[in-house]
PDB file of N, CA and C in Angstrom:
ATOM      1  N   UNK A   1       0.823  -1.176   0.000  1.00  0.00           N
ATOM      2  CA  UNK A   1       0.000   0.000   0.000  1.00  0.00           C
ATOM      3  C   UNK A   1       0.871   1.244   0.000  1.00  0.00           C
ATOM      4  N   UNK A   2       0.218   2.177  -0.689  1.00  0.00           N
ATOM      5  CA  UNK A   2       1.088   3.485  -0.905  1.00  0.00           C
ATOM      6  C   UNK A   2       0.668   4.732   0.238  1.00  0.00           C
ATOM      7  N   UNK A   3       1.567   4.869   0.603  1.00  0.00           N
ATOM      8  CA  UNK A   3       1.286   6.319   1.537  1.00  0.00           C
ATOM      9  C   UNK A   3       0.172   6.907   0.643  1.00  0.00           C
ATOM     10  N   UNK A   4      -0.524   7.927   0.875  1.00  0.00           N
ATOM     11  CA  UNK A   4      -1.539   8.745   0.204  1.00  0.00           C
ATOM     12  C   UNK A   4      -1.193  10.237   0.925  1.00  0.00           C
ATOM     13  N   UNK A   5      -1.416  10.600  -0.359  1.00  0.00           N
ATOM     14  CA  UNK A   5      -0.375  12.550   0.514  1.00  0.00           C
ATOM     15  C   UNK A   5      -2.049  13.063   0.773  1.00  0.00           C
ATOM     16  N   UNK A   6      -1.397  13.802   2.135  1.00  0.00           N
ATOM     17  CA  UNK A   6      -2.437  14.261   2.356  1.00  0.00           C
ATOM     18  C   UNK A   6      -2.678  15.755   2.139  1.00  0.00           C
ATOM     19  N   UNK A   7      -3.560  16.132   2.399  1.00  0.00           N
ATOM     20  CA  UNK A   7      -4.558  17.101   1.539  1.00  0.00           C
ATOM     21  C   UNK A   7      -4.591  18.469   2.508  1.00  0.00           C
ATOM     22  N   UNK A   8      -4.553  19.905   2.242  1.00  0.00           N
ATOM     23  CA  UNK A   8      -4.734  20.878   3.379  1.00  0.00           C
ATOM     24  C   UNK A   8      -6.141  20.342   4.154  1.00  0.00           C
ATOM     25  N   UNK A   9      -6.287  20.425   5.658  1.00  0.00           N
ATOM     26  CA  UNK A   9      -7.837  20.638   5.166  1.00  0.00           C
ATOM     27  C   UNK A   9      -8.620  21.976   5.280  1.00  0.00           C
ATOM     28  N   UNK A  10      -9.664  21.446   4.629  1.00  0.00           N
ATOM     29  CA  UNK A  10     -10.292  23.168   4.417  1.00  0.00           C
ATOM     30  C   UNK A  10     -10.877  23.640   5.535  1.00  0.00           C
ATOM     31  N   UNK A  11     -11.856  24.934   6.069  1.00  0.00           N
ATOM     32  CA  UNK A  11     -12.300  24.767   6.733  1.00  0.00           C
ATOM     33  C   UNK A  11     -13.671  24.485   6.124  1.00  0.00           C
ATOM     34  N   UNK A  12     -15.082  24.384   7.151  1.00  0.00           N
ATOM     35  CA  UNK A  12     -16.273  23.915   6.568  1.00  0.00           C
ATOM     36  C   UNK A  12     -16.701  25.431   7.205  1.00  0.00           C
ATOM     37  N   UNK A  13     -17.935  25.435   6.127  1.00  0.00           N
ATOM     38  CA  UNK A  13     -18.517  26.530   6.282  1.00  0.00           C
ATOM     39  C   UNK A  13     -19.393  26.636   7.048  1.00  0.00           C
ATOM     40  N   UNK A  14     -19.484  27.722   7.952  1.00  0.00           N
ATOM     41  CA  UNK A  14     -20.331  28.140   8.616  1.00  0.00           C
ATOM     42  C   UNK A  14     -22.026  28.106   8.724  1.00  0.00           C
ATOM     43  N   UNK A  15     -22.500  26.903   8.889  1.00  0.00           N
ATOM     44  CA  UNK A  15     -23.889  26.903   8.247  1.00  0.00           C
ATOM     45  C   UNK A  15     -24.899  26.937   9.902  1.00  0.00           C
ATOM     46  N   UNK A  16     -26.420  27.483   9.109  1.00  0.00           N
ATOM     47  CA  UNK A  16     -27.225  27.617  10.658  1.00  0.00           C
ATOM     48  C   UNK A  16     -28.746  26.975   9.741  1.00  0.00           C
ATOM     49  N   UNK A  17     -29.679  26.138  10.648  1.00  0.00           N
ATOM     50  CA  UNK A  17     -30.678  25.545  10.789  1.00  0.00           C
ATOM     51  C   UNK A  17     -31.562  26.656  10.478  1.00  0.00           C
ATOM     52  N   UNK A  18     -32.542  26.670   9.566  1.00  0.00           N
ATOM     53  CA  UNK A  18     -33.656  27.479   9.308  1.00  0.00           C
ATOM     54  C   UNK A  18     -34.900  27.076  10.310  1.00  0.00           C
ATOM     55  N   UNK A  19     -35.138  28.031  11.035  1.00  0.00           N
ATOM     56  CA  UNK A  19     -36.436  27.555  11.772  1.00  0.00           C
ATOM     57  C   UNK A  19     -37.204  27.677  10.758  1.00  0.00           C
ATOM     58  N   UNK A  20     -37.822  28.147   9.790  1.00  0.00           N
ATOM     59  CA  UNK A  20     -39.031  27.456   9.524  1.00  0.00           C
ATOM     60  C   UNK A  20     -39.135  25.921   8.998  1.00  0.00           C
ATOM     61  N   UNK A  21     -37.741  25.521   8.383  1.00  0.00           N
ATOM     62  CA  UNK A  21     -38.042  24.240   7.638  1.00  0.00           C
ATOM     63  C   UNK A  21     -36.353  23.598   8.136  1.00  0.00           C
ATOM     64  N   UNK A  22     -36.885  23.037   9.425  1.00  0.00           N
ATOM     65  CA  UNK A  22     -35.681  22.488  10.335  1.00  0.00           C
ATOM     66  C   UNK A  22     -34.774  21.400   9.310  1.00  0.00           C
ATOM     67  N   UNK A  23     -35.098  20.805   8.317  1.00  0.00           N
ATOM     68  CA  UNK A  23     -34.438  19.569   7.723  1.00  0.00           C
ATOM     69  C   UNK A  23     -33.342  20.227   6.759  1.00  0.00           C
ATOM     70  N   UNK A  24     -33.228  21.377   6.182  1.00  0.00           N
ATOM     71  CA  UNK A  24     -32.880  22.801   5.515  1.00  0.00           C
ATOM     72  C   UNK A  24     -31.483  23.299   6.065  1.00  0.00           C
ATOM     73  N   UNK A  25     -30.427  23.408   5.503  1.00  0.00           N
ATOM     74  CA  UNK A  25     -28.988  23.980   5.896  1.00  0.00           C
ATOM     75  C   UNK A  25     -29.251  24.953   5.080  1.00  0.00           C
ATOM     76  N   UNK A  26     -29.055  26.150   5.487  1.00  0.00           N
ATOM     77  CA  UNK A  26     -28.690  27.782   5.137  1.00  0.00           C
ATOM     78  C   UNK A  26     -27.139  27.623   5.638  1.00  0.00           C
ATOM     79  N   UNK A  27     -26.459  28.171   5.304  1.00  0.00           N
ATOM     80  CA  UNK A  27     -24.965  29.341   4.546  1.00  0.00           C
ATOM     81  C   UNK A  27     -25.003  30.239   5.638  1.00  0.00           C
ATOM     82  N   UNK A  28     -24.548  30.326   6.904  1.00  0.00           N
ATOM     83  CA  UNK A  28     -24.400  31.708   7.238  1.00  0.00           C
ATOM     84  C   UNK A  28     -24.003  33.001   7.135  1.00  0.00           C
ATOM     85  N   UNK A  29     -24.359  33.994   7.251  1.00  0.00           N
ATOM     86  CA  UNK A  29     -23.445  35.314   6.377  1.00  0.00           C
ATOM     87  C   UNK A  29     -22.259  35.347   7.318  1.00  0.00           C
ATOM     88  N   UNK A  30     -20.770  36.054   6.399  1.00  0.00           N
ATOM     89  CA  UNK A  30     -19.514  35.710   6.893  1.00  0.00           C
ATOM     90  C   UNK A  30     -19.945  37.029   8.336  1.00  0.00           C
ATOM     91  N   UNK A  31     -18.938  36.878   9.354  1.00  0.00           N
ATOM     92  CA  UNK A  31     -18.608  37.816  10.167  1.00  0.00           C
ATOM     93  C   UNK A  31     -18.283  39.389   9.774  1.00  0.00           C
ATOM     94  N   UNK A  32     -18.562  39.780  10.256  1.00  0.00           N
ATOM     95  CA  UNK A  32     -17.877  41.566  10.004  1.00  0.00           C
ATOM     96  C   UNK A  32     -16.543  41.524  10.874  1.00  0.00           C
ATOM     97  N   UNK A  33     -16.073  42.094  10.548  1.00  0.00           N
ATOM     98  CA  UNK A  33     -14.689  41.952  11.298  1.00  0.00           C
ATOM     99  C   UNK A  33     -14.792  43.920  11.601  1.00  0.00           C
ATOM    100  N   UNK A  34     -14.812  44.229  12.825  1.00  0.00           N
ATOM    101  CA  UNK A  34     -14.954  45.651  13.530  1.00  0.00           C
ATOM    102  C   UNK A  34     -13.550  46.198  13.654  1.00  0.00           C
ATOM    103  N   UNK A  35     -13.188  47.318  13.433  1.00  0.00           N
ATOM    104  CA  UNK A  35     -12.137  48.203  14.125  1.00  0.00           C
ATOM    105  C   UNK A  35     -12.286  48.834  14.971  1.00  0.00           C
ATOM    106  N   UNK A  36     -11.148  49.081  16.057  1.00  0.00           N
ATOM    107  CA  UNK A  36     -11.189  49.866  17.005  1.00  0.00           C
ATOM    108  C   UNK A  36     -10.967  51.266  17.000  1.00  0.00           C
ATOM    109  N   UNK A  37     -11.891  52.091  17.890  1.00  0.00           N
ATOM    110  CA  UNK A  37     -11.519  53.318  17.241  1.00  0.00           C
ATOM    111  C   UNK A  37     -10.346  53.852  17.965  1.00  0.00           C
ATOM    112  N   UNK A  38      -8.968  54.721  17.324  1.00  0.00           N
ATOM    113  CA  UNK A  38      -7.778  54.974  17.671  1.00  0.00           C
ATOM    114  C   UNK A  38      -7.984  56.168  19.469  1.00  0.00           C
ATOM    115  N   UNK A  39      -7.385  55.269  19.717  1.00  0.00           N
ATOM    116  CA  UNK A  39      -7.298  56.015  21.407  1.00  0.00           C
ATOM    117  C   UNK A  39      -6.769  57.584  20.895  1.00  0.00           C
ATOM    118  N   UNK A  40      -7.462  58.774  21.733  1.00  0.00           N
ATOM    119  CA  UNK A  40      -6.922  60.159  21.659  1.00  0.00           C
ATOM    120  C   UNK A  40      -5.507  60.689  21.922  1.00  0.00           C
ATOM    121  N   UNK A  41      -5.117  61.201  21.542  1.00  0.00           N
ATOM    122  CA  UNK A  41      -3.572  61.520  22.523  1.00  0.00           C
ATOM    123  C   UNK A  41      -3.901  62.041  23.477  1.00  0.00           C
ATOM    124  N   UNK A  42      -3.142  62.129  24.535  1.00  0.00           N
ATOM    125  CA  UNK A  42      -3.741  62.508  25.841  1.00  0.00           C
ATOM    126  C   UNK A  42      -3.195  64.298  25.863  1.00  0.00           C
ATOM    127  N   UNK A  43      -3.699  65.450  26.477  1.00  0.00           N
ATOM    128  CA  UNK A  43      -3.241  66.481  26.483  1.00  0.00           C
ATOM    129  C   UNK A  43      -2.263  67.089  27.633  1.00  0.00           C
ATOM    130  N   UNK A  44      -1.407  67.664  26.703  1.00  0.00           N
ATOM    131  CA  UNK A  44      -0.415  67.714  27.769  1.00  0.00           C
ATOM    132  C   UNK A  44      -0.084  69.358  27.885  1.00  0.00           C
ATOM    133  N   UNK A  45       0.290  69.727  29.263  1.00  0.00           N
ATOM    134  CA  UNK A  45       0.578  71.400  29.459  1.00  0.00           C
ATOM    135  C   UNK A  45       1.889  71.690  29.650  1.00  0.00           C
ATOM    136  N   UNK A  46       2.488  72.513  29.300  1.00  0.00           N
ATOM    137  CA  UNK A  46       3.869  73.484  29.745  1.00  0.00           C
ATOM    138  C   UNK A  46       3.920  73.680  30.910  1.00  0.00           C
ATOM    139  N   UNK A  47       4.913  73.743  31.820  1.00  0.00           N
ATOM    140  CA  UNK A  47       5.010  74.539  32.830  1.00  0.00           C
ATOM    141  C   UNK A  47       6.551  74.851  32.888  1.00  0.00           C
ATOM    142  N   UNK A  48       7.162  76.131  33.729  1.00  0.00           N
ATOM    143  CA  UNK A  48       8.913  76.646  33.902  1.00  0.00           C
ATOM    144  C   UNK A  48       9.137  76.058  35.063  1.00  0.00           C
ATOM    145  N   UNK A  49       9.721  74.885  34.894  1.00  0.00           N
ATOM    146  CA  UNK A  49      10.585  74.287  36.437  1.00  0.00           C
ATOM    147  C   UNK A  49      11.681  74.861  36.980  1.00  0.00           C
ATOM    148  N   UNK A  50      11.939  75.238  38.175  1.00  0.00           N
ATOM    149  CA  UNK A  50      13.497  75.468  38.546  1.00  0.00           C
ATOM    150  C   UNK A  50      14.073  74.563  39.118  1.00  0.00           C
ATOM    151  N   UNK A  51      15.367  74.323  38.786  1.00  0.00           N
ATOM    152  CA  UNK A  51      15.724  73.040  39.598  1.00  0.00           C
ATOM    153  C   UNK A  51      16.881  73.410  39.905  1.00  0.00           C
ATOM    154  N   UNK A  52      17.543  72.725  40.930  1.00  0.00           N
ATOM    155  CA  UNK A  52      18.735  73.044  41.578  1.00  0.00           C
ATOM    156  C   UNK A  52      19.800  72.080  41.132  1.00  0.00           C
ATOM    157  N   UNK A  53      21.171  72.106  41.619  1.00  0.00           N
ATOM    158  CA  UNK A  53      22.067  71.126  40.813  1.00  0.00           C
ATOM    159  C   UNK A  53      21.934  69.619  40.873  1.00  0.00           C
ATOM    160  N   UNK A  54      21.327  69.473  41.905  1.00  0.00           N
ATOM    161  CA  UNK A  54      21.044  67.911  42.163  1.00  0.00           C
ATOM    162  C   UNK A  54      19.534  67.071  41.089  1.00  0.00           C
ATOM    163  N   UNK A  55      19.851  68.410  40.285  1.00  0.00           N
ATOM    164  CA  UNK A  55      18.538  68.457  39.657  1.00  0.00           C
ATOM    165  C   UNK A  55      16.673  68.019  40.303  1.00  0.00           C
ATOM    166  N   UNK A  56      16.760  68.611  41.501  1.00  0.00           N
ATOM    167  CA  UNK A  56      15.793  68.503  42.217  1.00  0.00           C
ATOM    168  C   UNK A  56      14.602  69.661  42.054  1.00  0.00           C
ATOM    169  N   UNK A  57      13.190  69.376  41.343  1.00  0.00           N
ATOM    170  CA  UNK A  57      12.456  70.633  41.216  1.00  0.00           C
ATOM    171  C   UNK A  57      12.347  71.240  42.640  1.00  0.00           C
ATOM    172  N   UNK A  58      12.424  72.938  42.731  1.00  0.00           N
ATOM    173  CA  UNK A  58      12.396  73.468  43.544  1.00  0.00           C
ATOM    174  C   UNK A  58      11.241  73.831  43.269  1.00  0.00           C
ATOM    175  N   UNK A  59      10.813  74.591  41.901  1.00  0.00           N
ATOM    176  CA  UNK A  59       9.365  75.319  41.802  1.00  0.00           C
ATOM    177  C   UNK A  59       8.946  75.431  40.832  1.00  0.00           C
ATOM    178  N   UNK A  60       7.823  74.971  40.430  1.00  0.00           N
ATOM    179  CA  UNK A  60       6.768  75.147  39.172  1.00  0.00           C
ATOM    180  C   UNK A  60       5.901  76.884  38.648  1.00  0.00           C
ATOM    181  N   UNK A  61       6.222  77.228  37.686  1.00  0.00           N
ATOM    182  CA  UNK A  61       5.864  78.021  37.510  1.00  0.00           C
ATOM    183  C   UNK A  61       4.984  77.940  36.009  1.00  0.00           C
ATOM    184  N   UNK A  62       3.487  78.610  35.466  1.00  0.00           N
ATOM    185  CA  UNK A  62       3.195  78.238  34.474  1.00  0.00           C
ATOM    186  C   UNK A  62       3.992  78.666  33.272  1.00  0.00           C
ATOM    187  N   UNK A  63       3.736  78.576  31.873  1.00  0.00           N
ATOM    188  CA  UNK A  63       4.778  78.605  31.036  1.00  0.00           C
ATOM    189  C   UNK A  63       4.565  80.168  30.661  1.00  0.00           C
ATOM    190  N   UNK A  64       3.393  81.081  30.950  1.00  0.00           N
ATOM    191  CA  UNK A  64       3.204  82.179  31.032  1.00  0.00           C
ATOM    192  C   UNK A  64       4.277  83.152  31.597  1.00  0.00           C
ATOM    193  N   UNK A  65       4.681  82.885  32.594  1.00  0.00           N
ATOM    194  CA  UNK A  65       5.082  83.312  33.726  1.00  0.00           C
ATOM    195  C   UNK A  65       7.233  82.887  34.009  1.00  0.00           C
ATOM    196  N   UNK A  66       7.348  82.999  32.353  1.00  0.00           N
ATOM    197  CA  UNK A  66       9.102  82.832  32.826  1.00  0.00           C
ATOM    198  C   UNK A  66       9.668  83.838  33.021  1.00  0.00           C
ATOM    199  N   UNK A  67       9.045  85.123  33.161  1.00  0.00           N
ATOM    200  CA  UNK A  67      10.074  85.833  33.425  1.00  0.00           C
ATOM    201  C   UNK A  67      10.002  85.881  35.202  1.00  0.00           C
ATOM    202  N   UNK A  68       8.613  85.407  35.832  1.00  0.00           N
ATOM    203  CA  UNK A  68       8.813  85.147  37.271  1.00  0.00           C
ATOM    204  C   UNK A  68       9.673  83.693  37.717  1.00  0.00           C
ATOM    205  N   UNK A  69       9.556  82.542  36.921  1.00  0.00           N
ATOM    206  CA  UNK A  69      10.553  81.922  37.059  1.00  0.00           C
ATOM    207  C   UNK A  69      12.239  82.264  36.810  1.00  0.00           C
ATOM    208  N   UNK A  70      12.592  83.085  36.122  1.00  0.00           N
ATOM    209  CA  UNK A  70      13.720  83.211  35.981  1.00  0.00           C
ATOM    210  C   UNK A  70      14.601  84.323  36.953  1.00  0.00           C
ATOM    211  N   UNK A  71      13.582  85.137  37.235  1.00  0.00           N
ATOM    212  CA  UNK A  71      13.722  85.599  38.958  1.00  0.00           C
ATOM    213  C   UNK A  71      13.989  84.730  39.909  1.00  0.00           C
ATOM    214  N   UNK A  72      12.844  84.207  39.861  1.00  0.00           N
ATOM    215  CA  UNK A  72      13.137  83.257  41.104  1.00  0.00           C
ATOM    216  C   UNK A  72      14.359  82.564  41.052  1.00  0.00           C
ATOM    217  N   UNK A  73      15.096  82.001  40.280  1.00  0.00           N
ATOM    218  CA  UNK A  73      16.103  81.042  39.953  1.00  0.00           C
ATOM    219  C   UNK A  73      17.401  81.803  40.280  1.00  0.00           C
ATOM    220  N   UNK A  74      16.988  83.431  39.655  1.00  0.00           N
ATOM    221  CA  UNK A  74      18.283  84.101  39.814  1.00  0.00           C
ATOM    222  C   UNK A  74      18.601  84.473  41.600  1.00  0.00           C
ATOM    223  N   UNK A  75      17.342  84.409  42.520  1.00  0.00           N
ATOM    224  CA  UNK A  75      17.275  84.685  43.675  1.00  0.00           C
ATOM    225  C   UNK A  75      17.721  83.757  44.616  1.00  0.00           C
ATOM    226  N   UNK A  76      17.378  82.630  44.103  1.00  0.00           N
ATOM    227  CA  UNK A  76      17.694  80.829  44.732  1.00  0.00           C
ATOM    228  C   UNK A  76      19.624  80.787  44.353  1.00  0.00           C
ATOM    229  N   UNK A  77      19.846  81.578  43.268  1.00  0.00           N
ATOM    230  CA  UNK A  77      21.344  80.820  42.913  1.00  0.00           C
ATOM    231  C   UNK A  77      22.355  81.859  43.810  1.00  0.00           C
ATOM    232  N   UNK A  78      21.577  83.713  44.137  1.00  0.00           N
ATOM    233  CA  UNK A  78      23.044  84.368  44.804  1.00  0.00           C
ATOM    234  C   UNK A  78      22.641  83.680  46.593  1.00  0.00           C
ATOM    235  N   UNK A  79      21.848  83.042  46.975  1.00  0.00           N
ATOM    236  CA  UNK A  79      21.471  82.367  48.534  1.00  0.00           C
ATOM    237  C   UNK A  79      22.636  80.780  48.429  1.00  0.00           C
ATOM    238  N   UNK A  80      22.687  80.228  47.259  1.00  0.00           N
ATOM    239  CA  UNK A  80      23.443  79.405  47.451  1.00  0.00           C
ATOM    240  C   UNK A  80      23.025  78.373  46.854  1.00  0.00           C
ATOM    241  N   UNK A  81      24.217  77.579  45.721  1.00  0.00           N
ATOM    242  CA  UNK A  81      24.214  76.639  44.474  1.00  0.00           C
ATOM    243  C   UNK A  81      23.772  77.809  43.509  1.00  0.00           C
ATOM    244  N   UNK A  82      23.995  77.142  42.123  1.00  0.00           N
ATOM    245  CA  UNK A  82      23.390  77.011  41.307  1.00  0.00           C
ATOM    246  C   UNK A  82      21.500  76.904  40.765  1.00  0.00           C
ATOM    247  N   UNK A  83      20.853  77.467  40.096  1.00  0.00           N
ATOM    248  CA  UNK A  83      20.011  77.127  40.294  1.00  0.00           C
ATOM    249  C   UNK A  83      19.315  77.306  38.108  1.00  0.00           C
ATOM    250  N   UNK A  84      18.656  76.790  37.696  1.00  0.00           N
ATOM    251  CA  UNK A  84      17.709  76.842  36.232  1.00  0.00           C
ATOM    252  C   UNK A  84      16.549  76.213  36.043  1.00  0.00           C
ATOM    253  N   UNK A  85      16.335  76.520  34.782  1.00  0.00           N
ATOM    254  CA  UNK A  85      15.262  76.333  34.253  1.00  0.00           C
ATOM    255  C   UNK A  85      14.893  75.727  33.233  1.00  0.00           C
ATOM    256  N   UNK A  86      14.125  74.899  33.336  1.00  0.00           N
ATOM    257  CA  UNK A  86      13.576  73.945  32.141  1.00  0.00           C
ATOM    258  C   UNK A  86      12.283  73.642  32.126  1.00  0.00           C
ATOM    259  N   UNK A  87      11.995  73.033  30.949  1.00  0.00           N
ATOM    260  CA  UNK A  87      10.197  72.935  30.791  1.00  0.00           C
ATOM    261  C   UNK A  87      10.140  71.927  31.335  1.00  0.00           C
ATOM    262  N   UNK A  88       8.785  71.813  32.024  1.00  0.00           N
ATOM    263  CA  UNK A  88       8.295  70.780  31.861  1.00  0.00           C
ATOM    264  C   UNK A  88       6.933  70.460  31.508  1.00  0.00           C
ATOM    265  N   UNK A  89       7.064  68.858  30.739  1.00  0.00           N
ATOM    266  CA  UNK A  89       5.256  68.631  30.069  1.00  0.00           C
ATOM    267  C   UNK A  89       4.597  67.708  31.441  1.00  0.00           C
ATOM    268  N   UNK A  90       3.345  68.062  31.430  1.00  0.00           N
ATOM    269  CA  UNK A  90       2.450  67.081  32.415  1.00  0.00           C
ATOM    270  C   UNK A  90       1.086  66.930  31.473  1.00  0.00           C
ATOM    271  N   UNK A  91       0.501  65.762  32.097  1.00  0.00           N
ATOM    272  CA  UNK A  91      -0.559  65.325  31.250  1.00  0.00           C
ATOM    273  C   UNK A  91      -1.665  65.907  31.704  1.00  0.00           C
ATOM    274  N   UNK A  92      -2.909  66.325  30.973  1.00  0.00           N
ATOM    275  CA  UNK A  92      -3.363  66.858  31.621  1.00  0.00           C
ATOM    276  C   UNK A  92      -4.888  66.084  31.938  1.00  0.00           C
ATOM    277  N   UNK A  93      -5.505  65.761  32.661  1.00  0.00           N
ATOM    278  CA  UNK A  93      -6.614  64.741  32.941  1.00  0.00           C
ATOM    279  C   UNK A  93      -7.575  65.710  33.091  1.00  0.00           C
ATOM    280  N   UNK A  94      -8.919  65.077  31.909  1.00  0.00           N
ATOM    281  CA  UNK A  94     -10.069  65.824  32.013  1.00  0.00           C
ATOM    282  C   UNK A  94     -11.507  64.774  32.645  1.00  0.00           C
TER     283      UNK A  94
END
Protein backbone atom coordinates (compact mmCIF):
# COMPACT_ATOMS: atom_id res chain seq x y z
CA UNK A 1 0.00 0.00 0.00
CA UNK A 2 1.09 3.49 -0.91
CA UNK A 3 1.29 6.32 1.54
CA UNK A 4 -1.54 8.75 0.20
CA UNK A 5 -0.38 12.55 0.51
CA UNK A 6 -2.44 14.26 2.36
CA UNK A 7 -4.56 17.10 1.54
CA UNK A 8 -4.73 20.88 3.38
CA UNK A 9 -7.84 20.64 5.17
CA UNK A 10 -10.29 23.17 4.42
CA UNK A 11 -12.30 24.77 6.73
CA UNK A 12 -16.27 23.92 6.57
CA UNK A 13 -18.52 26.53 6.28
CA UNK A 14 -20.33 28.14 8.62
CA UNK A 15 -23.89 26.90 8.25
CA UNK A 16 -27.23 27.62 10.66
CA UNK A 17 -30.68 25.54 10.79
CA UNK A 18 -33.66 27.48 9.31
CA UNK A 19 -36.44 27.56 11.77
CA UNK A 20 -39.03 27.46 9.52
CA UNK A 21 -38.04 24.24 7.64
CA UNK A 22 -35.68 22.49 10.33
CA UNK A 23 -34.44 19.57 7.72
CA UNK A 24 -32.88 22.80 5.52
CA UNK A 25 -28.99 23.98 5.90
CA UNK A 26 -28.69 27.78 5.14
CA UNK A 27 -24.97 29.34 4.55
CA UNK A 28 -24.40 31.71 7.24
CA UNK A 29 -23.44 35.31 6.38
CA UNK A 30 -19.51 35.71 6.89
CA UNK A 31 -18.61 37.82 10.17
CA UNK A 32 -17.88 41.57 10.00
CA UNK A 33 -14.69 41.95 11.30
CA UNK A 34 -14.95 45.65 13.53
CA UNK A 35 -12.14 48.20 14.12
CA UNK A 36 -11.19 49.87 17.00
CA UNK A 37 -11.52 53.32 17.24
CA UNK A 38 -7.78 54.97 17.67
CA UNK A 39 -7.30 56.02 21.41
CA UNK A 40 -6.92 60.16 21.66
CA UNK A 41 -3.57 61.52 22.52
CA UNK A 42 -3.74 62.51 25.84
CA UNK A 43 -3.24 66.48 26.48
CA UNK A 44 -0.41 67.71 27.77
CA UNK A 45 0.58 71.40 29.46
CA UNK A 46 3.87 73.48 29.74
CA UNK A 47 5.01 74.54 32.83
CA UNK A 48 8.91 76.65 33.90
CA UNK A 49 10.58 74.29 36.44
CA UNK A 50 13.50 75.47 38.55
CA UNK A 51 15.72 73.04 39.60
CA UNK A 52 18.74 73.04 41.58
CA UNK A 53 22.07 71.13 40.81
CA UNK A 54 21.04 67.91 42.16
CA UNK A 55 18.54 68.46 39.66
CA UNK A 56 15.79 68.50 42.22
CA UNK A 57 12.46 70.63 41.22
CA UNK A 58 12.40 73.47 43.54
CA UNK A 59 9.37 75.32 41.80
CA UNK A 60 6.77 75.15 39.17
CA UNK A 61 5.86 78.02 37.51
CA UNK A 62 3.20 78.24 34.47
CA UNK A 63 4.78 78.61 31.04
CA UNK A 64 3.20 82.18 31.03
CA UNK A 65 5.08 83.31 33.73
CA UNK A 66 9.10 82.83 32.83
CA UNK A 67 10.07 85.83 33.42
CA UNK A 68 8.81 85.15 37.27
CA UNK A 69 10.55 81.92 37.06
CA UNK A 70 13.72 83.21 35.98
CA UNK A 71 13.72 85.60 38.96
CA UNK A 72 13.14 83.26 41.10
CA UNK A 73 16.10 81.04 39.95
CA UNK A 74 18.28 84.10 39.81
CA UNK A 75 17.27 84.68 43.67
CA UNK A 76 17.69 80.83 44.73
CA UNK A 77 21.34 80.82 42.91
CA UNK A 78 23.04 84.37 44.80
CA UNK A 79 21.47 82.37 48.53
CA UNK A 80 23.44 79.41 47.45
CA UNK A 81 24.21 76.64 44.47
CA UNK A 82 23.39 77.01 41.31
CA UNK A 83 20.01 77.13 40.29
CA UNK A 84 17.71 76.84 36.23
CA UNK A 85 15.26 76.33 34.25
CA UNK A 86 13.58 73.94 32.14
CA UNK A 87 10.20 72.93 30.79
CA UNK A 88 8.29 70.78 31.86
CA UNK A 89 5.26 68.63 30.07
CA UNK A 90 2.45 67.08 32.41
CA UNK A 91 -0.56 65.33 31.25
CA UNK A 92 -3.36 66.86 31.62
CA UNK A 93 -6.61 64.74 32.94
CA UNK A 94 -10.07 65.82 32.01
Amino acid sequence: MAAAAKSPRKKKAVTEVDPENPGAVVEAAPKVKRTRKAAAEPRIKLYWGVFNQSLKRVAVFDYEDMKKAEKHAKELSKTGGDHFLQKIKEVVVV
